[in-house]
Protein backbone atom coordinates (compact mmCIF):
# COMPACT_ATOMS: atom_id res chain seq x y z
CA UNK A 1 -10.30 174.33 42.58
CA UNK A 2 -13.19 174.46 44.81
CA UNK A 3 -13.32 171.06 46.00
CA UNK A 4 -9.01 171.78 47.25
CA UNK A 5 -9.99 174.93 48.94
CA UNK A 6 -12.69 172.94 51.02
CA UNK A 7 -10.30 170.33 51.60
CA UNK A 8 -7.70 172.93 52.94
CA UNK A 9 -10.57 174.40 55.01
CA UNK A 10 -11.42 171.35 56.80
CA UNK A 11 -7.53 170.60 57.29
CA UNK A 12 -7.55 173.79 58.80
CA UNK A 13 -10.72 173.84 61.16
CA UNK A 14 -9.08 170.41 62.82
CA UNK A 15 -6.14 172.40 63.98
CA UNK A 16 -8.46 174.61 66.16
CA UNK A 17 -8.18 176.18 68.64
CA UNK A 18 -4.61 177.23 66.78
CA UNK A 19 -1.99 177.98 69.69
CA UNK A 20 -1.81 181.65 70.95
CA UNK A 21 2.00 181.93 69.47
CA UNK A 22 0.88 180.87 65.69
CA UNK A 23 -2.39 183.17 65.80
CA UNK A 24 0.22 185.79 66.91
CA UNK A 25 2.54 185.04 63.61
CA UNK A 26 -0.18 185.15 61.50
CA UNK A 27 -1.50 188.18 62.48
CA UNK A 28 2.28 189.99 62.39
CA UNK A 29 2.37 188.56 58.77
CA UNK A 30 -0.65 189.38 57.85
CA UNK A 31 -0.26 192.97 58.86
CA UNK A 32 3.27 193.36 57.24
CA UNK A 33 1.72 191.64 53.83
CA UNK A 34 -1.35 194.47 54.11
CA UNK A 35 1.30 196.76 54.75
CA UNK A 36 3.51 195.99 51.66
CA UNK A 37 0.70 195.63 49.19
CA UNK A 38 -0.93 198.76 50.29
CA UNK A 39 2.61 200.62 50.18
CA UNK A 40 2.72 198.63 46.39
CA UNK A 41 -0.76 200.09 44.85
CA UNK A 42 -0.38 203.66 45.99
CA UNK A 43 2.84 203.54 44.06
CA UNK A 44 5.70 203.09 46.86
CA UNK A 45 8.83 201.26 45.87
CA UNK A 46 9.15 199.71 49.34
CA UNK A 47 10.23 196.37 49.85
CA UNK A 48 9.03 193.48 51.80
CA UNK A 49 11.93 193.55 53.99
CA UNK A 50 11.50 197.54 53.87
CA UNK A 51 7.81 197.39 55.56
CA UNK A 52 8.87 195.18 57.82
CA UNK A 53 11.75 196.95 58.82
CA UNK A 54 9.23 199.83 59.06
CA UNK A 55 6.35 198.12 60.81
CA UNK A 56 9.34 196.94 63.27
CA UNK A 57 9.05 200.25 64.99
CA UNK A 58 5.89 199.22 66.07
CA UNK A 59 5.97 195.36 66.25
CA UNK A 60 8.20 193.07 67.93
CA UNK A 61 8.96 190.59 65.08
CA UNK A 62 9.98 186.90 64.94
């Protein structure tokens, strides 16, 4: 297990600097996934598409 997370590490250090639109993506889905599972453990019934409907207020999604 160790030995594929290193090798998807160094896959992903050769793609740097990652372009300004991806870093943007990730960072959108990363806040909408934070978002959803912090929604999920205080015991909301939101959806995926629900949070990100939510967060859209506030975000200018892809």
């Amino acid at each position: 297990m160790y030995a594929q997370l290193d090798e998807l590490k160094t896959k992903l250090e050769e793609l740097h600097p990652l372009p300004a639109n991806t870093l943007k993506s990730l960072h959108e889905n990363l806040v909408l996934e934070w978002t959803f599972n912090s929604n999920a453990i205080e015991g909301n019934t939101l959806t995926l598409k629900d949070a990100k409907v939510a967060l859209g207020r506030y975000h200018h999604w892809r």
